[in-house]
Structure formats: C-alpha cells, structure tokens
Protein backbone atom coordinates (compact mmCIF):
# COMPACT_ATOMS: atom_id res chain seq x y z
CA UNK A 1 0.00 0.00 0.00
CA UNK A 2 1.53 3.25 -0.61
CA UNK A 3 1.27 6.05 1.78
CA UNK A 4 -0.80 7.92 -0.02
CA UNK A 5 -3.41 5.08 -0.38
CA UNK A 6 -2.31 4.41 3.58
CA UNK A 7 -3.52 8.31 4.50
CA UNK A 8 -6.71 7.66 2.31
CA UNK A 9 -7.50 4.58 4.29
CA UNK A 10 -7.03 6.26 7.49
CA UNK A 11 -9.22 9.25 7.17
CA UNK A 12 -11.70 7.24 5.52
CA UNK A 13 -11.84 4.68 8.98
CA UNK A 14 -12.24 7.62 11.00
CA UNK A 15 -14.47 9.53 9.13
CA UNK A 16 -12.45 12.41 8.44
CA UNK A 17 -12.91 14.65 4.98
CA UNK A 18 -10.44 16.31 3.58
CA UNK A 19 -12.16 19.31 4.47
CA UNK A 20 -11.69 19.13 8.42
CA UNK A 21 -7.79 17.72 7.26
CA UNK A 22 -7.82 21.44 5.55
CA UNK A 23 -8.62 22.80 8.70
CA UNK A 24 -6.31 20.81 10.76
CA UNK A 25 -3.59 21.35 8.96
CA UNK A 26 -4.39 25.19 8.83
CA UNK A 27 -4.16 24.64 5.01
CA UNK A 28 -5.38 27.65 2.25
CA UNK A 29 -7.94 25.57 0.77
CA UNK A 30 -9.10 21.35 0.59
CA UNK A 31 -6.91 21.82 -3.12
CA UNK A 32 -3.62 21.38 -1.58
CA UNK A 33 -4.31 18.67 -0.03
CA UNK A 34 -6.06 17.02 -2.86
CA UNK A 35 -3.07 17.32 -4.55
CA UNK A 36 -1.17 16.16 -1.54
CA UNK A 37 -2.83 12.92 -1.11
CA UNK A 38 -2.21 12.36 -5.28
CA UNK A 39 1.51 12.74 -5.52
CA UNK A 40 4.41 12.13 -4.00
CA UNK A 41 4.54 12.73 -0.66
CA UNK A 42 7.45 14.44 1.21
CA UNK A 43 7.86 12.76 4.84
CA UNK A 44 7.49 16.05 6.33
CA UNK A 45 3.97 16.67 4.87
CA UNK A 46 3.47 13.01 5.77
CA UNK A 47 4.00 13.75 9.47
CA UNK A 48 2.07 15.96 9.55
CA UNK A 49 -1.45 14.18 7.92
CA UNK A 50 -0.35 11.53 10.51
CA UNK A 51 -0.53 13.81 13.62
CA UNK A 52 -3.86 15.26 12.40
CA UNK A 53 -4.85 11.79 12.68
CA UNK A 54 -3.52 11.24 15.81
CA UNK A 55 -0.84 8.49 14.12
CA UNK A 56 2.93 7.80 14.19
CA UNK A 57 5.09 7.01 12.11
CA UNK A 58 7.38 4.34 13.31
CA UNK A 59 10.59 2.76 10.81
CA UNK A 60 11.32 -0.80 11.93
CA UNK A 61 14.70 -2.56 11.01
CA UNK A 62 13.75 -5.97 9.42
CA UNK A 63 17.03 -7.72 10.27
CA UNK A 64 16.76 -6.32 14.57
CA UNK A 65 13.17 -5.69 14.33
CA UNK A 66 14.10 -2.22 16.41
CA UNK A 67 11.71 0.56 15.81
CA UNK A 68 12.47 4.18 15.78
CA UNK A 69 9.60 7.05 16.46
CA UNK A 70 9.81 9.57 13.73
CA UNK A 71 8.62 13.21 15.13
CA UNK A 72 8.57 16.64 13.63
C-alpha cells in the first residue's frame, strides 16, 4: 500500500474529509491537499497528515526488528 493510499485509508476509517484535514492542517484551501494525497509525498507533509490523525510514524529494522519514532 503506498502512503498515499495508507492516508486515504485512514481518514476514511475515522471519518475524516479532507475538508476538516484542511482545517487541521491550517491549510489555504481542501486543493492542496487534494493534490497532496495524489503525488508524492514528502515525509514532512506526511508527518504531519499523521498527527492530524492522531498516528505515528514508526521505521522498523527488518534484520533487529528495532523501531524508531519519527517526530517533527
């Protein structure tokens, strides 16, 4: 899944539009992030769709199976 399908997915199980994103985000108008959600992501617009929806995003090493907390 990519992460914009993974975003999608997320607002859509808790009923979030991407209207009230807009206004989370303190975004201009629900364009941007139209257009956010249908390219390519950078990780720091990615953090922050993820803290409007109260997510993390965590990396894990497959060989130690560690996992590190990204934050803004």
């Amino acid at each position: 899944m990519t992460v914009n399908d993974t975003i999608k997915t997320l607002m859509s199980g808790k009923n979030i539009t991407q209207g009230e994103i807009t206004k989370r985000l303190g975004m201009k108008s629900q364009s941007g992030v139209s257009q956010a959600l249908n390219r390519d992501m950078k990780v720091s617009m990615l953090i922050r769709f993820l803290n409007t929806l109260d997510c993390d995003l965590v990396i894990r090493d497959k060989e130690s199976g560690k996992e590190y907390m990204v934050v803004e």
